[in-house]
PDB file of N, CA and C in Angstrom:
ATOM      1  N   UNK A   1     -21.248  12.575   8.345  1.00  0.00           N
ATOM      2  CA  UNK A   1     -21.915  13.387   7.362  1.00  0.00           C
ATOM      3  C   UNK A   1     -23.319  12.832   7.179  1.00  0.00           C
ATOM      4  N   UNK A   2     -24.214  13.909   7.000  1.00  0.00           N
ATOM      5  CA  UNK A   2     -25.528  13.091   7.111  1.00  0.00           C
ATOM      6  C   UNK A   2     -26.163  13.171   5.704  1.00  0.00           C
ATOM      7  N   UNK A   3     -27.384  12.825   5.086  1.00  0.00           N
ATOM      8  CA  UNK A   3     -27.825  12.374   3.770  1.00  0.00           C
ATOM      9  C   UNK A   3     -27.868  14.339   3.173  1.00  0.00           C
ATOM     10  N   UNK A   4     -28.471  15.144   3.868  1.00  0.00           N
ATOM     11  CA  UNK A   4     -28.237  16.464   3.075  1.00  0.00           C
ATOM     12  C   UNK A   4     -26.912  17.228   2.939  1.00  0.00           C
ATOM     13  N   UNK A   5     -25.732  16.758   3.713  1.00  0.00           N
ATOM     14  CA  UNK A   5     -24.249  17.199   3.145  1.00  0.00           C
ATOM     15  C   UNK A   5     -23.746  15.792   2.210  1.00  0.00           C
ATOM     16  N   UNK A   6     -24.427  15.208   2.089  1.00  0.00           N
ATOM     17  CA  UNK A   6     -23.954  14.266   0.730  1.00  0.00           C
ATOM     18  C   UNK A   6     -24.576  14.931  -0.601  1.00  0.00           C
ATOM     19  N   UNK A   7     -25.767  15.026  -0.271  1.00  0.00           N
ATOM     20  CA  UNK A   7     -26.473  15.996  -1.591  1.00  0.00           C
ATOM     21  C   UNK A   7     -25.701  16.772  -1.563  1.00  0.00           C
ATOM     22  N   UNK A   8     -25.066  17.778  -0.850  1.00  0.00           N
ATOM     23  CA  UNK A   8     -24.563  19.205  -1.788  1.00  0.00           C
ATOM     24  C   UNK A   8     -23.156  19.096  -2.089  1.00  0.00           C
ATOM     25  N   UNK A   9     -23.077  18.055  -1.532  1.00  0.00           N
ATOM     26  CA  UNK A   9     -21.298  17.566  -2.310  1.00  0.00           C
ATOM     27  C   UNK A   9     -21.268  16.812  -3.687  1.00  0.00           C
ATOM     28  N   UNK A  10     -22.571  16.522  -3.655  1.00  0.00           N
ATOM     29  CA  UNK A  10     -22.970  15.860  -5.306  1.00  0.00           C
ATOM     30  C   UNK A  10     -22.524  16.671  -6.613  1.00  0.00           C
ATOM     31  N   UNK A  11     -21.873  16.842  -7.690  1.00  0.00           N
ATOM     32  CA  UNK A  11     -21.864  17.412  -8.824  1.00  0.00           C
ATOM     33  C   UNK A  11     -20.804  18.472  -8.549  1.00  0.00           C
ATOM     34  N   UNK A  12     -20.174  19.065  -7.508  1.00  0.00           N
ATOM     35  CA  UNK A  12     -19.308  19.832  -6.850  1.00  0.00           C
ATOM     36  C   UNK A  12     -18.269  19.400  -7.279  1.00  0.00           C
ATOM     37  N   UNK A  13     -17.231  20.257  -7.689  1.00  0.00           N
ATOM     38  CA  UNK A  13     -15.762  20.065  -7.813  1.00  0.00           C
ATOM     39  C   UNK A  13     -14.873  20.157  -6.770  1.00  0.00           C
ATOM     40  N   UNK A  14     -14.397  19.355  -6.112  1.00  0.00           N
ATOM     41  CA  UNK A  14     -13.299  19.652  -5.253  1.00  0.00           C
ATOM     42  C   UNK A  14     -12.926  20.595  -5.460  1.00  0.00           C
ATOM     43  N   UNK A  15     -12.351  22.056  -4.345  1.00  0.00           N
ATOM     44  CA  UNK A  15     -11.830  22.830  -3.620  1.00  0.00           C
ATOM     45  C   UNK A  15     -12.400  23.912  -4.573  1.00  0.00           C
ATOM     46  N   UNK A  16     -13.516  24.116  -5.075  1.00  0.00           N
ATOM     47  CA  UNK A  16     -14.410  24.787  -5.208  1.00  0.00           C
ATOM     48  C   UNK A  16     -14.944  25.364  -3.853  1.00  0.00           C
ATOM     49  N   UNK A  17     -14.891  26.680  -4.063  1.00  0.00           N
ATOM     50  CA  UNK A  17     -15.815  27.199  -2.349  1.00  0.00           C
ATOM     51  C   UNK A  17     -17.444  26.950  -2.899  1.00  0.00           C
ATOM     52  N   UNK A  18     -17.615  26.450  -1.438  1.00  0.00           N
ATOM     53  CA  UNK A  18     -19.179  25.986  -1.895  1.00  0.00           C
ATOM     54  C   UNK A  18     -20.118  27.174  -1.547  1.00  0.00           C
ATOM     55  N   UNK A  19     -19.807  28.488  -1.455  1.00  0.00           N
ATOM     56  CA  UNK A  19     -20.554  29.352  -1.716  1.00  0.00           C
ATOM     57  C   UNK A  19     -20.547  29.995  -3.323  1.00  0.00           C
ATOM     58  N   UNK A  20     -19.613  29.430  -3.683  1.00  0.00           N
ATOM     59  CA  UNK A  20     -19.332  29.879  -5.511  1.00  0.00           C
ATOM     60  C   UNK A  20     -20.663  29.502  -6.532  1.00  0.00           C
ATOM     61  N   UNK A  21     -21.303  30.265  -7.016  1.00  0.00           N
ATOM     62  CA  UNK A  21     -22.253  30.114  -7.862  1.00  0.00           C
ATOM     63  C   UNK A  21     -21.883  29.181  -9.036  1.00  0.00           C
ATOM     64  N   UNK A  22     -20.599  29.166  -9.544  1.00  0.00           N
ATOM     65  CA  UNK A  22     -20.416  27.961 -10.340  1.00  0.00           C
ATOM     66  C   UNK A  22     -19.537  26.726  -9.965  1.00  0.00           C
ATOM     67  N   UNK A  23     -20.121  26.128  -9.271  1.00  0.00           N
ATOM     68  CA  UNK A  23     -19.639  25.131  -8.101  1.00  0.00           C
ATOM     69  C   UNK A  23     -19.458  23.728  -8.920  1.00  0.00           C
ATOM     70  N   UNK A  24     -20.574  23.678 -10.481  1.00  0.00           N
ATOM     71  CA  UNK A  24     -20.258  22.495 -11.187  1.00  0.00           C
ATOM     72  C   UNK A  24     -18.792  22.316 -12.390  1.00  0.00           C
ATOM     73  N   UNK A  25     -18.696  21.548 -12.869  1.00  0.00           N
ATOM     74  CA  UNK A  25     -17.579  21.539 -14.016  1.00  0.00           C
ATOM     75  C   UNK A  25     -17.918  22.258 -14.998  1.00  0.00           C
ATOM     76  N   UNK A  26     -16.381  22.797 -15.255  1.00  0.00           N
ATOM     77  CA  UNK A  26     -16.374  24.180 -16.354  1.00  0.00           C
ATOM     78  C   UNK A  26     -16.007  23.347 -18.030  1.00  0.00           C
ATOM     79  N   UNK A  27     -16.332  23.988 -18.881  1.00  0.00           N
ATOM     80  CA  UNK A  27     -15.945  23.745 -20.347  1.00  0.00           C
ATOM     81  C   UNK A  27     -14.718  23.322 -20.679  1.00  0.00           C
ATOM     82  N   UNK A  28     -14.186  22.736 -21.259  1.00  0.00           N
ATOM     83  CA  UNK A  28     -13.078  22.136 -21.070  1.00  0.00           C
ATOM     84  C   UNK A  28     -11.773  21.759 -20.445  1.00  0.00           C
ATOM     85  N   UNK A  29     -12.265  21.575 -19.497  1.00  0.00           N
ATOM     86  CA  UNK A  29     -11.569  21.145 -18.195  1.00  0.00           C
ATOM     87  C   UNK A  29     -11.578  19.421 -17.915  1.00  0.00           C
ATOM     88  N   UNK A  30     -10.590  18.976 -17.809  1.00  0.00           N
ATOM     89  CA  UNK A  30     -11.337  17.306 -17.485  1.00  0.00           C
ATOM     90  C   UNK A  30     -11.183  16.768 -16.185  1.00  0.00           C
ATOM     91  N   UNK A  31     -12.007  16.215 -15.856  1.00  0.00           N
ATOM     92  CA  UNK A  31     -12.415  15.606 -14.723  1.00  0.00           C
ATOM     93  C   UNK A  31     -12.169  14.093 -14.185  1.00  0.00           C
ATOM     94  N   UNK A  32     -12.626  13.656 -12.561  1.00  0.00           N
ATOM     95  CA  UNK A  32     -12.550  11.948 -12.758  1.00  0.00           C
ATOM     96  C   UNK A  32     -13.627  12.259 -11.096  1.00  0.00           C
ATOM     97  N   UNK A  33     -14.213  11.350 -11.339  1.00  0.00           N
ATOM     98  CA  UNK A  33     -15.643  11.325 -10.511  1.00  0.00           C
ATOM     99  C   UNK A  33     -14.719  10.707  -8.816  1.00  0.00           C
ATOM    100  N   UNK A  34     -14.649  11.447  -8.078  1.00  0.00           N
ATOM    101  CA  UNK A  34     -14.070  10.206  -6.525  1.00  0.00           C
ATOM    102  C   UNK A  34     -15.273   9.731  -5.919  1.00  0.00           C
ATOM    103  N   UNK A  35     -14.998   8.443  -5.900  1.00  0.00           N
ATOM    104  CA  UNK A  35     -16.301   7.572  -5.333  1.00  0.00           C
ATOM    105  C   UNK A  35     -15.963   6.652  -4.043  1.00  0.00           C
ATOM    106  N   UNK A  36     -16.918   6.844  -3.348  1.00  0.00           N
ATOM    107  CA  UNK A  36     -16.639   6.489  -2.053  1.00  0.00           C
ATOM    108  C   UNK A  36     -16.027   7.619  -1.263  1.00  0.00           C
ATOM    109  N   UNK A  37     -15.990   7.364   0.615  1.00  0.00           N
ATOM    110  CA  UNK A  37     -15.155   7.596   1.286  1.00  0.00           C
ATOM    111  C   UNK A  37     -15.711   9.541   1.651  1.00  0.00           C
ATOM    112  N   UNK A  38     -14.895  10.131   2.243  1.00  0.00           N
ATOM    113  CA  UNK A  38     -15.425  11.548   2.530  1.00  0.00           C
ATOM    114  C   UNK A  38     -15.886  12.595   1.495  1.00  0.00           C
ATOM    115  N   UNK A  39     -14.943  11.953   0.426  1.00  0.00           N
ATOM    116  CA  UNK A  39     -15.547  13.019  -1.048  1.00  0.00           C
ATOM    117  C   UNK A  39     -16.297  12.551  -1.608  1.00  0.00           C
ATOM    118  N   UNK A  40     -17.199  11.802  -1.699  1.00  0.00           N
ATOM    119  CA  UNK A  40     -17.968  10.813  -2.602  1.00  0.00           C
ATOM    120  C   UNK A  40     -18.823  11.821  -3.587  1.00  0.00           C
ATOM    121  N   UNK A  41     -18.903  11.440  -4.501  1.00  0.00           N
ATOM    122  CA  UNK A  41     -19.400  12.938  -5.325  1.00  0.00           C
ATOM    123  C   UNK A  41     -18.774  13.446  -5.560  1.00  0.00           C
ATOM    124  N   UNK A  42     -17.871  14.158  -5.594  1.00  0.00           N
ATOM    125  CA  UNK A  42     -17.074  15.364  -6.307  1.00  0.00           C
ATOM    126  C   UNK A  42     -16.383  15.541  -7.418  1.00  0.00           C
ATOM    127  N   UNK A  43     -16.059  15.979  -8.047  1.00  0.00           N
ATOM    128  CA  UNK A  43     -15.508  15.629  -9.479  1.00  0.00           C
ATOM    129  C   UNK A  43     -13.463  16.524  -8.992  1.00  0.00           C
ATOM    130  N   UNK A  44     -12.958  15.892  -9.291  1.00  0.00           N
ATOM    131  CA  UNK A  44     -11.415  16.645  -9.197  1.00  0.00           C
ATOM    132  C   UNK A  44     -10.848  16.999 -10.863  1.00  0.00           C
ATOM    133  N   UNK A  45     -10.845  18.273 -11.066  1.00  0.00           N
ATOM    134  CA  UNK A  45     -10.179  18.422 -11.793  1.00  0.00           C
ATOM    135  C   UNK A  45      -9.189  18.308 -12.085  1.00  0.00           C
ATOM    136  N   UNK A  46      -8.380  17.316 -12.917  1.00  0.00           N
ATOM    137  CA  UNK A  46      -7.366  17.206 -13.324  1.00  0.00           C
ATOM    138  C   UNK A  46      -6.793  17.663 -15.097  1.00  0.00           C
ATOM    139  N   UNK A  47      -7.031  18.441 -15.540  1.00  0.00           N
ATOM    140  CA  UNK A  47      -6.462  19.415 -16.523  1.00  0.00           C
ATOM    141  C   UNK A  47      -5.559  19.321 -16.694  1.00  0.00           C
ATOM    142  N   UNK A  48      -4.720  19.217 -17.190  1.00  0.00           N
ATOM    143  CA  UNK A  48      -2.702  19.203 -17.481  1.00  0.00           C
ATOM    144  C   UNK A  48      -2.186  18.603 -16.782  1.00  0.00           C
ATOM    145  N   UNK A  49      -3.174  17.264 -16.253  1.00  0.00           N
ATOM    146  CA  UNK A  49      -2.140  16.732 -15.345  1.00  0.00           C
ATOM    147  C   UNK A  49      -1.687  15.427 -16.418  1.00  0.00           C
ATOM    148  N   UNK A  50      -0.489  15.142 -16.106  1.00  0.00           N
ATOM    149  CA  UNK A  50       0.442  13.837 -16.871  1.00  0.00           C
ATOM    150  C   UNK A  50      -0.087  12.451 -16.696  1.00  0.00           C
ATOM    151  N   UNK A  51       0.027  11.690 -17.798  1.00  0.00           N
ATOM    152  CA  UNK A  51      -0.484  10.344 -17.197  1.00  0.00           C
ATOM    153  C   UNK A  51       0.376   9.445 -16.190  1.00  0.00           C
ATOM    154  N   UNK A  52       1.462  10.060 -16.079  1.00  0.00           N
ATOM    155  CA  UNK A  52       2.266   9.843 -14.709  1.00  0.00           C
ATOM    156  C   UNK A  52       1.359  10.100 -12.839  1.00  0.00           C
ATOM    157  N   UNK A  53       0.900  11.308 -13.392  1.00  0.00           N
ATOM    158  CA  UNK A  53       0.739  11.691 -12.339  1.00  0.00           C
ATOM    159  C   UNK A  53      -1.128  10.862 -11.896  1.00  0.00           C
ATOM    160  N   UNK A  54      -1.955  11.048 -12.910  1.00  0.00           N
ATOM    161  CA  UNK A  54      -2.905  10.333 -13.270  1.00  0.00           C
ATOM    162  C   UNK A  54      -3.021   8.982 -12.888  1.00  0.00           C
ATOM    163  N   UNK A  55      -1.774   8.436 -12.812  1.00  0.00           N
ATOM    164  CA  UNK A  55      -1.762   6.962 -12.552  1.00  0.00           C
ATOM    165  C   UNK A  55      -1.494   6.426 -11.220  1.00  0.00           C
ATOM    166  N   UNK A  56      -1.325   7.490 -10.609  1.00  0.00           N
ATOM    167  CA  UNK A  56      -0.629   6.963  -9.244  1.00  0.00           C
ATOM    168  C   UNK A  56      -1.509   7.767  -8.208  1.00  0.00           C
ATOM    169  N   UNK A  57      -2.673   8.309  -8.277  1.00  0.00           N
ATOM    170  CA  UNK A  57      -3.577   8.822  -7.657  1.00  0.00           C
ATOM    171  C   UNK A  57      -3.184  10.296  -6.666  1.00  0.00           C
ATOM    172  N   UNK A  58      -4.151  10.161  -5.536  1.00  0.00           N
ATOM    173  CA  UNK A  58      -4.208  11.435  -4.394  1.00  0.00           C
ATOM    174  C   UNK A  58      -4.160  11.534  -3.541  1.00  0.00           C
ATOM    175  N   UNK A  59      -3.781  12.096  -2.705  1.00  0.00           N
ATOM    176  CA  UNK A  59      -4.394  12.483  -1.343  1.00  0.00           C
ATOM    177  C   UNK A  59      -4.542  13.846  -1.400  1.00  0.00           C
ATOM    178  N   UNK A  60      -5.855  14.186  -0.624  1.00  0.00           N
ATOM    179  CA  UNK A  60      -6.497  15.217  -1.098  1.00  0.00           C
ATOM    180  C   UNK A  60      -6.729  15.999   0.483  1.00  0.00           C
ATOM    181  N   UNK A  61      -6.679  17.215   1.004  1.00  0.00           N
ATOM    182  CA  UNK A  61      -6.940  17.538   1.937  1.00  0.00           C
ATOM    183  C   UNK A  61      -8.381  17.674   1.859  1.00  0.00           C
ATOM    184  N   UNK A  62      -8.574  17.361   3.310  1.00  0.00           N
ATOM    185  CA  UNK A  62     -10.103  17.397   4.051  1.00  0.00           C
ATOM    186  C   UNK A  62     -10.094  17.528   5.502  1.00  0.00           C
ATOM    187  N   UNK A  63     -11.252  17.999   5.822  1.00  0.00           N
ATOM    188  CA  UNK A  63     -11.447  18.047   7.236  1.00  0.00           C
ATOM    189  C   UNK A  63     -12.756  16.969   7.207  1.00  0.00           C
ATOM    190  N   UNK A  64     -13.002  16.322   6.283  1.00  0.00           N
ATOM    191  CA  UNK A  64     -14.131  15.158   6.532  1.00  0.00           C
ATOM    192  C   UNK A  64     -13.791  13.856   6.373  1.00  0.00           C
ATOM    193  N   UNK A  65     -12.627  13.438   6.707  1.00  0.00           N
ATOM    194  CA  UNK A  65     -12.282  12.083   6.862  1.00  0.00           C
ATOM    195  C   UNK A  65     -11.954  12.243   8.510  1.00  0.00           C
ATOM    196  N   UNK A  66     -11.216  10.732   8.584  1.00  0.00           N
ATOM    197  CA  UNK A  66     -11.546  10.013   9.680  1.00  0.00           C
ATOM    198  C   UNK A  66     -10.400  11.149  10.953  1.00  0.00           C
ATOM    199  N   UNK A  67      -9.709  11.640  10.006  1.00  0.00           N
ATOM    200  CA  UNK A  67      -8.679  12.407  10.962  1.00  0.00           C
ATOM    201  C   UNK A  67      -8.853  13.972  10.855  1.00  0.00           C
ATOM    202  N   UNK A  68     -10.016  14.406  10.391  1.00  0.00           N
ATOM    203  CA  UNK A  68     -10.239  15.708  10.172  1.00  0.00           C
ATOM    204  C   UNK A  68      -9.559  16.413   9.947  1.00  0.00           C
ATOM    205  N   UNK A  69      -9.325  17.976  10.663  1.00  0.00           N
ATOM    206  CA  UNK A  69      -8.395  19.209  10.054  1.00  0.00           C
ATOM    207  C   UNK A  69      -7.202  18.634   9.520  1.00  0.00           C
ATOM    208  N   UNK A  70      -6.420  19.109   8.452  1.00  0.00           N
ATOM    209  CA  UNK A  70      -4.931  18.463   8.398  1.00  0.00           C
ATOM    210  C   UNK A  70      -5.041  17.029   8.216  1.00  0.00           C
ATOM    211  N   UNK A  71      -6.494  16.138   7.910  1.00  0.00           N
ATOM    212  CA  UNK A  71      -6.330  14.678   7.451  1.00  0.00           C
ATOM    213  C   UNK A  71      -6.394  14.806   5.760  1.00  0.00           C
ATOM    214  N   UNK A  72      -6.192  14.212   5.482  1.00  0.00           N
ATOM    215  CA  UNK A  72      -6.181  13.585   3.642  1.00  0.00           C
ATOM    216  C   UNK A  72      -6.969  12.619   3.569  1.00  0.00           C
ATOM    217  N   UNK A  73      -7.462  12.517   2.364  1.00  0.00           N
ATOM    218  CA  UNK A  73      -8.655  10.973   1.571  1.00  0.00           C
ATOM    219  C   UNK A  73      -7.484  10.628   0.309  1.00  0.00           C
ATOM    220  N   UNK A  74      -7.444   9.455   0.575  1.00  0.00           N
ATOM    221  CA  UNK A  74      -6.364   8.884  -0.756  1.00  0.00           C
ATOM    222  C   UNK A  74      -7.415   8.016  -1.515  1.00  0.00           C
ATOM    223  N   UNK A  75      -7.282   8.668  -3.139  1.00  0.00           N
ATOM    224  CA  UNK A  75      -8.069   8.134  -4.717  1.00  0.00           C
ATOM    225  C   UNK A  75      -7.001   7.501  -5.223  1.00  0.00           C
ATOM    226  N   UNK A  76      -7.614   6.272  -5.964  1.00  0.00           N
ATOM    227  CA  UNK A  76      -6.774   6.013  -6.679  1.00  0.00           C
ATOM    228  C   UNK A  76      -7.468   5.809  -8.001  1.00  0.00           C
ATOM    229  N   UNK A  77      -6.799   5.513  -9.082  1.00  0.00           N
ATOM    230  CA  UNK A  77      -8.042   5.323 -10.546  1.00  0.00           C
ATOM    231  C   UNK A  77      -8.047   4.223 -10.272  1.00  0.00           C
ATOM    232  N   UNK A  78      -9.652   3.752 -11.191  1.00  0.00           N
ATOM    233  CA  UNK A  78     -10.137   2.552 -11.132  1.00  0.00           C
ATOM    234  C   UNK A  78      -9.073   1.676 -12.654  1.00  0.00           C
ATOM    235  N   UNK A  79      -9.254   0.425 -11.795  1.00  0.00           N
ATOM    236  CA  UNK A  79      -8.477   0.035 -13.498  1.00  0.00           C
ATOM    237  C   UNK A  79      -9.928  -0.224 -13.721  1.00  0.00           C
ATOM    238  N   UNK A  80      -9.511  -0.371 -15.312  1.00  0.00           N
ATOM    239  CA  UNK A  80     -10.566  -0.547 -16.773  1.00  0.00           C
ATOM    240  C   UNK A  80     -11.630   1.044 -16.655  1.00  0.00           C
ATOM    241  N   UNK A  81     -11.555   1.937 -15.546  1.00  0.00           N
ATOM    242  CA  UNK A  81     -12.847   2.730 -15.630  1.00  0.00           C
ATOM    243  C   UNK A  81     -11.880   4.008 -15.106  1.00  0.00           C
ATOM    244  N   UNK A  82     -10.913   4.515 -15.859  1.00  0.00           N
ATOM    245  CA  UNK A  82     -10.205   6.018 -15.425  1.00  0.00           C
ATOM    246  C   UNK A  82     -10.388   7.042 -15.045  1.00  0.00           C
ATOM    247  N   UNK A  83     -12.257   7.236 -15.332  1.00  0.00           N
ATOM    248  CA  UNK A  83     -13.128   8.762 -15.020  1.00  0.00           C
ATOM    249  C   UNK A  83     -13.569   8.150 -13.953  1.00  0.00           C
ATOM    250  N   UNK A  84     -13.172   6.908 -13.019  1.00  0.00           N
ATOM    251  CA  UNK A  84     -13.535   7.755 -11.719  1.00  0.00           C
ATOM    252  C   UNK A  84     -12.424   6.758 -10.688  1.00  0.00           C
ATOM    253  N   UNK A  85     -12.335   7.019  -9.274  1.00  0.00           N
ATOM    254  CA  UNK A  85     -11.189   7.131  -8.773  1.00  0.00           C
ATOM    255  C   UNK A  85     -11.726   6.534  -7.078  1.00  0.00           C
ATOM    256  N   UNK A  86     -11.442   5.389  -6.504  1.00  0.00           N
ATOM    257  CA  UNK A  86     -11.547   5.027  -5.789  1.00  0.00           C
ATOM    258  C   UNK A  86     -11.266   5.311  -4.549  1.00  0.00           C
ATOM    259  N   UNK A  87     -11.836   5.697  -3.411  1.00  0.00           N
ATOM    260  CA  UNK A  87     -11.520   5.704  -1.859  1.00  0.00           C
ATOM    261  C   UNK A  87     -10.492   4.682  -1.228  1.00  0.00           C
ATOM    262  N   UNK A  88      -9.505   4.955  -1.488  1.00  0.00           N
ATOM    263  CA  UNK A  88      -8.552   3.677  -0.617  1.00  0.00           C
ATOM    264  C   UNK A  88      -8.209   3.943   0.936  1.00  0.00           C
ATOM    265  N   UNK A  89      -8.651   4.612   1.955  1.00  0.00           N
ATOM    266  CA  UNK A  89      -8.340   5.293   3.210  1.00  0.00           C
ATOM    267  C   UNK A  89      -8.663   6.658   3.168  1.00  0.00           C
ATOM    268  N   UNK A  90      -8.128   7.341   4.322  1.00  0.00           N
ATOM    269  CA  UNK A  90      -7.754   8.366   5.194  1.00  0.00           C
ATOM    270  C   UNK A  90      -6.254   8.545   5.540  1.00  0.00           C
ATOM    271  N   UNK A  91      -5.634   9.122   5.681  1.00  0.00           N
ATOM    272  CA  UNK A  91      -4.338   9.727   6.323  1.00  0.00           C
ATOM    273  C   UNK A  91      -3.799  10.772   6.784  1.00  0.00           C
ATOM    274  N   UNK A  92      -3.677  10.881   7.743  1.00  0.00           N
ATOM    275  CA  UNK A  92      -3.402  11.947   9.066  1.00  0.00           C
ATOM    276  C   UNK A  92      -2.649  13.491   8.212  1.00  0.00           C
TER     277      UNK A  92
END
């Protein structure tokens, strides 16, 4: 990925189509920033999700990690910092 598909993944919500005119975070909806790794930038909405589920992180489909179509990026939360969510790998 080169420095101008990092810009437009900036402020973007995961699985937002990036032709969608409102591509940033909506009004009460809550969020957690993924940092690092193929999503870097993106905000994932997590809304009604449980602190069960919250705690034990993601894998998220992508075609921009290391295994492309059909690969996943696994987040996990940061301890002490919960709004945002760490790059731990790739997986097929």
């Amino acid at each position: 990925m080169n420095g101008d598909d990092e810009r437009l993944l900036r402020g973007r919500v995961y699985g937002q189509d990036h032709d969608d005119p409102r591509q940033g975070p909506r009004p009460g909806q809550d969020y957690v920033e993924l940092v690092g790794g193929p999503l870097d930038g993106l905000l994932l909405d997590v809304t009604g999700w449980t602190p069960d589920e919250i705690g034990v992180g993601v894998a998220l489909p992508t075609e921009l990690g290391q295994f492309g179509p059909g690969g996943r990026a696994l987040y996990d939360p940061r301890p002490g910092a919960p709004a945002r969510w760490d790059w731990s790998g790739d997986s097929p």
